[in-house]
Structures are given as C-alpha cells and as structure tokens.
C-alpha atoms as a PDB file:
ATOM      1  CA  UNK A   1     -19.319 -33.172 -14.902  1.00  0.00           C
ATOM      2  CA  UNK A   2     -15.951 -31.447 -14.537  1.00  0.00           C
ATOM      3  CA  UNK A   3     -15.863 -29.764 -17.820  1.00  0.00           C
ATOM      4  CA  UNK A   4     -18.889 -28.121 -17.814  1.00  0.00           C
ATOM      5  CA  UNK A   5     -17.232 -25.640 -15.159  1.00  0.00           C
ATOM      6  CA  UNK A   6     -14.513 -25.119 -17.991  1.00  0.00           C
ATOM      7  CA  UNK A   7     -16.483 -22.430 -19.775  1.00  0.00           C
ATOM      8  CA  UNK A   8     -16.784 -20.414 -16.884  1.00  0.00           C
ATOM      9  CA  UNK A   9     -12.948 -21.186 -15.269  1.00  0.00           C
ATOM     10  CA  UNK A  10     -11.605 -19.742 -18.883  1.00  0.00           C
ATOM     11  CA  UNK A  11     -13.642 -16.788 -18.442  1.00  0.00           C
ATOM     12  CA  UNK A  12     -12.340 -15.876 -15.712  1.00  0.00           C
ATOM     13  CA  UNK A  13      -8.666 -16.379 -16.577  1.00  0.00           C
ATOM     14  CA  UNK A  14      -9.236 -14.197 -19.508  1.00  0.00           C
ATOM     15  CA  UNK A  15     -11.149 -11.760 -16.935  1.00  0.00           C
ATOM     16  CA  UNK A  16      -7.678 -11.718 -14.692  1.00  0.00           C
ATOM     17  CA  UNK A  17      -4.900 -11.801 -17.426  1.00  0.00           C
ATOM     18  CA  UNK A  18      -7.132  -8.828 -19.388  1.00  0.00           C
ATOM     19  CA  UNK A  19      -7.092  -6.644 -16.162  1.00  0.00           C
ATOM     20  CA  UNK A  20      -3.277  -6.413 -15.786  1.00  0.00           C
ATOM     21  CA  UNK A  21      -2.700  -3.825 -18.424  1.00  0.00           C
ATOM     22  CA  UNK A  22       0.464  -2.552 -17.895  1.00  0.00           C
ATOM     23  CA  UNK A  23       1.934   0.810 -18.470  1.00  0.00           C
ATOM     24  CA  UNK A  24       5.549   2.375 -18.820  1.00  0.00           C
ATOM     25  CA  UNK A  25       6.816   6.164 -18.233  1.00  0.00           C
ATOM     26  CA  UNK A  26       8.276   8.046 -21.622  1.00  0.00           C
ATOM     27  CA  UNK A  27      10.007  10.638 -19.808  1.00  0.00           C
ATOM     28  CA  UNK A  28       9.770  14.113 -21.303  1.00  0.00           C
ATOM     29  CA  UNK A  29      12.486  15.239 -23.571  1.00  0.00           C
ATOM     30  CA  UNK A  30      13.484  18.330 -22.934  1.00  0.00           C
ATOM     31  CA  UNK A  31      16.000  19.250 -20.040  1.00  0.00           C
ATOM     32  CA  UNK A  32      13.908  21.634 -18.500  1.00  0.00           C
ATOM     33  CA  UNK A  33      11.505  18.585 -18.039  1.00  0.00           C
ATOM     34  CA  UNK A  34      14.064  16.180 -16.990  1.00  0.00           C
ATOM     35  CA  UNK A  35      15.037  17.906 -14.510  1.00  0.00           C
ATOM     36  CA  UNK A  36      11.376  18.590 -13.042  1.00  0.00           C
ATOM     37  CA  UNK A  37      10.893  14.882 -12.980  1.00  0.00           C
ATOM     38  CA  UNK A  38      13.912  14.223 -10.957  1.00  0.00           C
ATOM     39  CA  UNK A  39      12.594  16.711  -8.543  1.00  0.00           C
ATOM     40  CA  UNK A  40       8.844  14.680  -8.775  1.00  0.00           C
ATOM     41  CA  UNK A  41      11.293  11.473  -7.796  1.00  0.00           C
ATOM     42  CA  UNK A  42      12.863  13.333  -4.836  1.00  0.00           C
ATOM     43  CA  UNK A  43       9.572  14.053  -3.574  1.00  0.00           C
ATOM     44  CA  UNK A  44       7.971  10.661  -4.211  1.00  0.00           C
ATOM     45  CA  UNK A  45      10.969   9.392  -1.889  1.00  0.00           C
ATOM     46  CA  UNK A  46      10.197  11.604   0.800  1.00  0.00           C
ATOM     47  CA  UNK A  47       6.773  11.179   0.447  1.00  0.00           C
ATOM     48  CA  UNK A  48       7.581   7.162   0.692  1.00  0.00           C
ATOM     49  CA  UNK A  49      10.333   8.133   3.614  1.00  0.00           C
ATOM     50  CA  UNK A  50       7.434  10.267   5.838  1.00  0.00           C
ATOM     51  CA  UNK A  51       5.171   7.285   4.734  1.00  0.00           C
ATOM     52  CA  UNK A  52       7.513   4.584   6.389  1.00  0.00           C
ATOM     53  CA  UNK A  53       8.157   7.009   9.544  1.00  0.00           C
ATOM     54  CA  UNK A  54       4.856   7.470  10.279  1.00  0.00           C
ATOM     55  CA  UNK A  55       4.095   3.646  10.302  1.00  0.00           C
ATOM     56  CA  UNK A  56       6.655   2.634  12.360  1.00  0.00           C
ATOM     57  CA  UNK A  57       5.381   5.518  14.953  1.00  0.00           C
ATOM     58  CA  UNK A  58       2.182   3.851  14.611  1.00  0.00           C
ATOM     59  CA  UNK A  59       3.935   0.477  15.277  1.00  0.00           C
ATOM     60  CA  UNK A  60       5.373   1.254  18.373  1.00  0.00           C
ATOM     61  CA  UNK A  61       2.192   2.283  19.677  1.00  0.00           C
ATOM     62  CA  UNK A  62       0.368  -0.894  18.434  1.00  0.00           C
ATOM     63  CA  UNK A  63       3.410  -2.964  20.261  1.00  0.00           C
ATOM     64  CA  UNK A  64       3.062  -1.149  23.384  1.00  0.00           C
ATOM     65  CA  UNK A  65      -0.858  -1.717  23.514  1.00  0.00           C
ATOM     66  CA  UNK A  66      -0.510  -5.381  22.718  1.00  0.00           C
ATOM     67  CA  UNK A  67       2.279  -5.576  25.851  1.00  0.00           C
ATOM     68  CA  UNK A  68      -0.972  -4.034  27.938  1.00  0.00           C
ATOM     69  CA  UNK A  69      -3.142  -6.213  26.267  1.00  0.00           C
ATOM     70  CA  UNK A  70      -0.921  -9.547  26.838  1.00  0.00           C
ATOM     71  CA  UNK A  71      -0.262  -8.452  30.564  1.00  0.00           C
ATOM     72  CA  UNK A  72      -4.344  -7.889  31.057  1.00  0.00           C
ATOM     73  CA  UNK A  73      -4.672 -11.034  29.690  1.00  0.00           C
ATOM     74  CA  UNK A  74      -2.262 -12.992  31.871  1.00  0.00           C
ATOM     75  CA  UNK A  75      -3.215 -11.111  35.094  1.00  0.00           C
ATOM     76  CA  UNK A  76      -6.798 -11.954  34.834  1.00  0.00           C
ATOM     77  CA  UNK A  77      -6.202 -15.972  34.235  1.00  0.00           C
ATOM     78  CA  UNK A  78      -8.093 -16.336  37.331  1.00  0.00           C
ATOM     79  CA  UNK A  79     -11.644 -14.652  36.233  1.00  0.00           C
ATOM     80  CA  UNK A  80     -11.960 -15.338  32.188  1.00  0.00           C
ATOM     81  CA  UNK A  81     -15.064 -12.933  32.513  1.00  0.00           C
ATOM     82  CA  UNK A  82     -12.378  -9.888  32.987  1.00  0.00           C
ATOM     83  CA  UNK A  83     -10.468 -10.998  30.152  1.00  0.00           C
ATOM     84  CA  UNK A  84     -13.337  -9.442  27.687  1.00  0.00           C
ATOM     85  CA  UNK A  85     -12.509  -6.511  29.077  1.00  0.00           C
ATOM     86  CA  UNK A  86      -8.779  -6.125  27.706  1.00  0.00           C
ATOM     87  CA  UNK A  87      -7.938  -3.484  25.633  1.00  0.00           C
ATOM     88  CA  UNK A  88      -7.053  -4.640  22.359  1.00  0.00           C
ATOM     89  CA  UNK A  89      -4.363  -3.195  20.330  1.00  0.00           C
ATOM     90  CA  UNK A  90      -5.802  -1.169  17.321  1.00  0.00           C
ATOM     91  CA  UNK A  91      -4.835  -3.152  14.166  1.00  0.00           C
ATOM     92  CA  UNK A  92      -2.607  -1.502  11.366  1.00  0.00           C
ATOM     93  CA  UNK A  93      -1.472  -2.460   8.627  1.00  0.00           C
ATOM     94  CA  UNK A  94       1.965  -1.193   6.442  1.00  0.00           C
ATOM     95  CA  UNK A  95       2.673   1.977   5.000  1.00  0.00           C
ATOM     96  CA  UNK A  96       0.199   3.624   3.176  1.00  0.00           C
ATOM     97  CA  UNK A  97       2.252   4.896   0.113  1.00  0.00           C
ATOM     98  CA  UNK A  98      -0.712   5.298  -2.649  1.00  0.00           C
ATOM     99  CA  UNK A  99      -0.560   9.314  -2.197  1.00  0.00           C
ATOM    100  CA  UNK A 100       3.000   9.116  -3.101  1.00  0.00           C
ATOM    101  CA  UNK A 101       2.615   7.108  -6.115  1.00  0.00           C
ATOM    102  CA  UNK A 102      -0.903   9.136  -7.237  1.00  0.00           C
ATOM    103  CA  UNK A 103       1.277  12.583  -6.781  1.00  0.00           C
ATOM    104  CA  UNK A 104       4.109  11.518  -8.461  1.00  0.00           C
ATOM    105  CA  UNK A 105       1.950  10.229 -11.510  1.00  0.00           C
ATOM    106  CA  UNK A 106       0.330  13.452 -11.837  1.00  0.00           C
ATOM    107  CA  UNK A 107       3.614  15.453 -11.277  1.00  0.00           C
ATOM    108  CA  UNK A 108       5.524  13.084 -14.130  1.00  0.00           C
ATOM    109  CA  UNK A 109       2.851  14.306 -16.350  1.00  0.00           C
ATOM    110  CA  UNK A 110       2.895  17.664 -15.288  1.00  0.00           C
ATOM    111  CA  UNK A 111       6.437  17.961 -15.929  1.00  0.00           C
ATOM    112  CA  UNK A 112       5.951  16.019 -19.811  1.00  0.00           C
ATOM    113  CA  UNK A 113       5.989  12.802 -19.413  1.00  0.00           C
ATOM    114  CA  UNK A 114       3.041  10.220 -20.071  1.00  0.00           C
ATOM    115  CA  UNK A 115       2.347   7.059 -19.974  1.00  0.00           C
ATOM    116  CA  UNK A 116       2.424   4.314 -22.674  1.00  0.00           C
ATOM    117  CA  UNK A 117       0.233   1.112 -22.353  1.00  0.00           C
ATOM    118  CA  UNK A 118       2.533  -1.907 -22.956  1.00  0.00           C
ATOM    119  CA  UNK A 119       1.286  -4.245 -25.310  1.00  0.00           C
END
C-alpha cells in the first residue's frame, strides 16, 4: 500500500527542487555602470536600514499594548467575562524588506547589469 503514494511523493519533489531556480548578478562593465550600482547598493541599505527602524518603532508599540493587555488580563482575574474585553496587541511580524530588494533589482538593471539563471 505504501508505494502506491510513491508516484505522487516524487512528483512533488521534482515540483519543489524545479521551483528553486536560482539566479546570479553579472554586473555591468563599464565604470560609469559600476559606479551606478554601488549607488543602487547604498540605497538598498538604507532602504533595508529605514525598513529595520520602522519595525522596531512598530515593536515598541506592540510591547507596550501587550503590557496593557497582560495588566487587563491580571486585573480582571476576578470576572473572566471582562477578560474578553482586553485589548489585544496588534500582531506584526519582521521587517518588510521586499521593496528594497524589488528596487534594487530594477535599479541593477537599470544601471547594466542582468541577471543570469544558474544552471
């Protein structure tokens, strides 16, 4: 009985390994071109930097409402029906640093680079 699940467990290996197609940057090769990438990389780092900044503003807020929301919770031990109604903390999650990656894509290519699929 086991191996007639084989088929389809394959299959979806090959599924999984065939979707990580990687790529690698060929830089352009002039130094007009060079340089304009270096300034794409300085602004993919500061995009990354603002990225990080603006997380760990949104952290302290999510700390500071899950303080509230752990002092709710313990002050209203009594009545567990006033317990529902304690704020909870808004979830986040880490730095979003996509834009930073899309931009600087686009900008390497602007500037004469591409992009090689590794085989």
């Amino acid at each position: 009985m086991p191996h007639r699940f084989l088929p389809v467990t394959l299959l979806a290996a090959l599924t999984l390994l065939g979707g990580c197609t990687q790529y690698r940057e060929v830089p352009p090769q002039t130094a007009e071109g060079q340089a304009c990438v270096r300034k794409c990389t300085e602004q993919a780092s500061a995009c990354r930097q603002r990225a990080e900044e603006s997380y760990q503003g949104f952290k302290v807020i999510y700390d500071a409402q899950n303080q509230t929301y752990q002092n709710c919770l313990h002050n209203s031990t009594r009545d567990p029906n006033l317990q529902s109604l304690c704020p909870q903390p808004t979830a986040i999650s880490g730095p979003d640093t996509s834009i930073c990656s899309d931009s600087y894509k686009s900008c390497f290519t602007d500037c004469g680079g591409h992009y090689e699929k590794v085989e």
